[in-house]
C-alpha atoms as a PDB file:
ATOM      1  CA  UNK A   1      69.797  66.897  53.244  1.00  0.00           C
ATOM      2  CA  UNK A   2      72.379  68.893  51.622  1.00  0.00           C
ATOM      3  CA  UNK A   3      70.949  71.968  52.665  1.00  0.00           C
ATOM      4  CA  UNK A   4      70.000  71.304  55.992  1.00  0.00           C
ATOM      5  CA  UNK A   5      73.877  70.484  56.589  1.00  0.00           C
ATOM      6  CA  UNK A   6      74.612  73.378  54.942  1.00  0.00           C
ATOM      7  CA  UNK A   7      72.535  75.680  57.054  1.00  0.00           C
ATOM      8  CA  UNK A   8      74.056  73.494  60.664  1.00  0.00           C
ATOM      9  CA  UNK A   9      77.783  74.511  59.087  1.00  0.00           C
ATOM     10  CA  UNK A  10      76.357  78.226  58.451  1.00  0.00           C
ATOM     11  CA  UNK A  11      75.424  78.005  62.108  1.00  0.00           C
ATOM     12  CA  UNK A  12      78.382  76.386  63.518  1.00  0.00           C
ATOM     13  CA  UNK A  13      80.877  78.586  61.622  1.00  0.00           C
ATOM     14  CA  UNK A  14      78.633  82.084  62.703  1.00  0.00           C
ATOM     15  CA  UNK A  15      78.806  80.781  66.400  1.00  0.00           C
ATOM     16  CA  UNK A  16      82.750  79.815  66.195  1.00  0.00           C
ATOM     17  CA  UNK A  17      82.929  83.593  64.641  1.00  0.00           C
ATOM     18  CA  UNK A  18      81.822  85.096  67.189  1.00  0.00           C
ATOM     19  CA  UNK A  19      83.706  83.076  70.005  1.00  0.00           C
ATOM     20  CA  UNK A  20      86.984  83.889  67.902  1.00  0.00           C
ATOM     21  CA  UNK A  21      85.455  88.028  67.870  1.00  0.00           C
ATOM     22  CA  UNK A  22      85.395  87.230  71.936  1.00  0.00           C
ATOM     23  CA  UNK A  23      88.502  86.084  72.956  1.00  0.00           C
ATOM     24  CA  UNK A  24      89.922  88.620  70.802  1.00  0.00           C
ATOM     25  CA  UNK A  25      88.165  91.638  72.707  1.00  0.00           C
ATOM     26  CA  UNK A  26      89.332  89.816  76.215  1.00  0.00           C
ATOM     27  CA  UNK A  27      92.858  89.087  75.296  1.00  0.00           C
ATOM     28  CA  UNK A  28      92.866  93.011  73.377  1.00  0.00           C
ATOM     29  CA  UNK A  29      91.898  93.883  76.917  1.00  0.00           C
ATOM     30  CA  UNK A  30      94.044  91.730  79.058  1.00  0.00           C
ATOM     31  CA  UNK A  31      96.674  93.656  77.171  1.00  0.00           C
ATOM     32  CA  UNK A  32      95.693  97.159  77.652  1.00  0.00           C
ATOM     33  CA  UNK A  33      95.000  96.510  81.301  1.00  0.00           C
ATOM     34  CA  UNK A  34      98.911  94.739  81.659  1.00  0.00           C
ATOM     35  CA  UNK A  35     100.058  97.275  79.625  1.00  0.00           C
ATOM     36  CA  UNK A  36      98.608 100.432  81.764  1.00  0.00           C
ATOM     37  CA  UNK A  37      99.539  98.534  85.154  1.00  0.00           C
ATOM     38  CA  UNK A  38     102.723  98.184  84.430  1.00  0.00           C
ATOM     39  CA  UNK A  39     102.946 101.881  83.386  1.00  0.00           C
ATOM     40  CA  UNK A  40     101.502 103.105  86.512  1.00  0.00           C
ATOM     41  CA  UNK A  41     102.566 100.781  89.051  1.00  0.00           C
ATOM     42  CA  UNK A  42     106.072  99.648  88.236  1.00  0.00           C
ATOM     43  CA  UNK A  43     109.006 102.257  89.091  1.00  0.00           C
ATOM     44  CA  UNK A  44     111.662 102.221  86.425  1.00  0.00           C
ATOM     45  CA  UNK A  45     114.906 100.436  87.162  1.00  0.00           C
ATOM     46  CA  UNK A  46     117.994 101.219  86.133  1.00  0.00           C
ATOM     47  CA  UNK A  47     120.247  99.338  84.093  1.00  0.00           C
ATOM     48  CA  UNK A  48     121.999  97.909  87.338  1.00  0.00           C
ATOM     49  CA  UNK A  49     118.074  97.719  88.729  1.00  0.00           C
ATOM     50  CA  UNK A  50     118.513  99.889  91.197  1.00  0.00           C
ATOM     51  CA  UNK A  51     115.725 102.509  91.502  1.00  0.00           C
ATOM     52  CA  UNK A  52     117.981 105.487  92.236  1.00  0.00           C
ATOM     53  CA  UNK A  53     121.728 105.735  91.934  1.00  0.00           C
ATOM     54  CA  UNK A  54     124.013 107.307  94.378  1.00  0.00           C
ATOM     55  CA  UNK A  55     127.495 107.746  93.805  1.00  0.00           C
ATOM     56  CA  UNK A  56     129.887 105.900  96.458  1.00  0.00           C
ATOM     57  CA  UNK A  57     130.321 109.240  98.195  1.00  0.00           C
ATOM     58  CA  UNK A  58     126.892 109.836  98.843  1.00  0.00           C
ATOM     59  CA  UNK A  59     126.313 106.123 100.514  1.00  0.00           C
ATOM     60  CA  UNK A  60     128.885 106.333 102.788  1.00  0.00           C
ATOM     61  CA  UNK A  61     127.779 110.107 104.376  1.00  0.00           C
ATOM     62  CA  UNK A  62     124.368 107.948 104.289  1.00  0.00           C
ATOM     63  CA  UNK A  63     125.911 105.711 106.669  1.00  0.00           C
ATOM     64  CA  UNK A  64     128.859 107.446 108.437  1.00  0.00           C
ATOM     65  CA  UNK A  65     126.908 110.605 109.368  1.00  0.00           C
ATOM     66  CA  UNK A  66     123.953 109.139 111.281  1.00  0.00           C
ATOM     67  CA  UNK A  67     126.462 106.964 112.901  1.00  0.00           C
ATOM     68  CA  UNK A  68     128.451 110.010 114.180  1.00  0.00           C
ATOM     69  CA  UNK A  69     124.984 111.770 115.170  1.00  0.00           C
ATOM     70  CA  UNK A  70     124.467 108.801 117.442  1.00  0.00           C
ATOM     71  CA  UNK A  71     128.161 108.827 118.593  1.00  0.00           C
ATOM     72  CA  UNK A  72     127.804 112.359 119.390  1.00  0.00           C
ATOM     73  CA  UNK A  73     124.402 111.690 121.367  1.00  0.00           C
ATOM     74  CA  UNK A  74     125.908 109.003 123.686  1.00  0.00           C
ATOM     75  CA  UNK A  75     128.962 110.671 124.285  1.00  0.00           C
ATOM     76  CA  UNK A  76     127.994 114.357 125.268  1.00  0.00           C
ATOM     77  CA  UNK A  77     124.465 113.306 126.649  1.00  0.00           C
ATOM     78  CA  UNK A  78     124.782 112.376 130.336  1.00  0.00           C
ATOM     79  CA  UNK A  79     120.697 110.530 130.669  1.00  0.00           C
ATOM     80  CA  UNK A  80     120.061 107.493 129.063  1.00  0.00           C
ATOM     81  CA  UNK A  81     116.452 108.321 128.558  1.00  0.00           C
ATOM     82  CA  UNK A  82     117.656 111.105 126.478  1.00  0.00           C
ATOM     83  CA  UNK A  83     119.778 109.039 124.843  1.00  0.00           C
ATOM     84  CA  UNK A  84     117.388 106.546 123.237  1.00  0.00           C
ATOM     85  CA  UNK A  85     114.961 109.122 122.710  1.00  0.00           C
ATOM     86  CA  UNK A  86     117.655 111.340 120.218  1.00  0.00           C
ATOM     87  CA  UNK A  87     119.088 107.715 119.228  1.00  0.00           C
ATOM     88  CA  UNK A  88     115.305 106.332 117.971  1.00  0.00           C
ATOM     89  CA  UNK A  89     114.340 110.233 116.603  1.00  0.00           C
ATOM     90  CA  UNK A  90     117.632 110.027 114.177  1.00  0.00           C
ATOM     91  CA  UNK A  91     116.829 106.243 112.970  1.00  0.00           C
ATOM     92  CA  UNK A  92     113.949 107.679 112.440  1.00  0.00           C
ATOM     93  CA  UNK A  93     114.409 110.836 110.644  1.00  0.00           C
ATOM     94  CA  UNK A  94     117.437 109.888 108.372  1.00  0.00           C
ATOM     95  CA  UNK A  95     115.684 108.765 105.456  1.00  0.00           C
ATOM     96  CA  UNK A  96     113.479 111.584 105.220  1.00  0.00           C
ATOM     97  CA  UNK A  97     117.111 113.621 106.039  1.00  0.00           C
ATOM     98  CA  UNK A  98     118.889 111.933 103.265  1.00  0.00           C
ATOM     99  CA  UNK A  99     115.533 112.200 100.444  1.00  0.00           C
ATOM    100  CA  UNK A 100     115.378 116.238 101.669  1.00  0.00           C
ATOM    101  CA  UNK A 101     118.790 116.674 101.127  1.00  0.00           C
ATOM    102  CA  UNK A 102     120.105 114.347  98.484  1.00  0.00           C
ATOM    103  CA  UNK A 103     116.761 114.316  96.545  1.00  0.00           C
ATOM    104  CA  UNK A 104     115.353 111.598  94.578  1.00  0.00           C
ATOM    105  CA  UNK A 105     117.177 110.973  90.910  1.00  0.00           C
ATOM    106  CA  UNK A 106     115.877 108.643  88.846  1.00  0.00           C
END
């Protein structure tokens, strides 16, 4: 009797060694896949989390100097069609504008 119970504890204690092995190999892996995502997907923030600083200067020529552009278009253009179409093509093109010629500091 002794034995038998023996051998069943044996049993259970080889089975709840090897559940114990697997939820260490899927947690080990939940880790390494967290860990990798988060070093490929996740951009680094600044202290002030903020992806990329620009001084004060630099934000307000971001702003001001489209607006001007635009100012300039609806002044000295006489057609309205022309108008939107220059107005739309610098809303459109400042970002790239301001990445080209600012660049990207991280």
């Amino acid at each position: 009797m002794s034995k038998e119970r023996a051998r069943r504890r044996a049993e259970r204690l080889v089975v709840l060694e090897r559940e114990k092995a697997d939820r260490a190999r899927k947690v080990a892996r939940r880790q390494r896949r967290r860990a990798l995502l988060r070093k490929l997907s996740l951009p680094r923030l600044g202290s002030d989390g903020r992806l990329y600083h620009r001084s004060r200067r630099q934000r307000v020529g971001i702003v001001v100097v489209p607006l001007i552009a635009i100012a300039a278009v609806w002044l000295f253009i006489p057609e309205t069609a022309l108008r939107i179409l220059l107005t739309v093509l610098l809303v459109l093109a400042a970002p790239a504008l301001v990445v080209v010629v600012l660049g990207r500091r991280s």
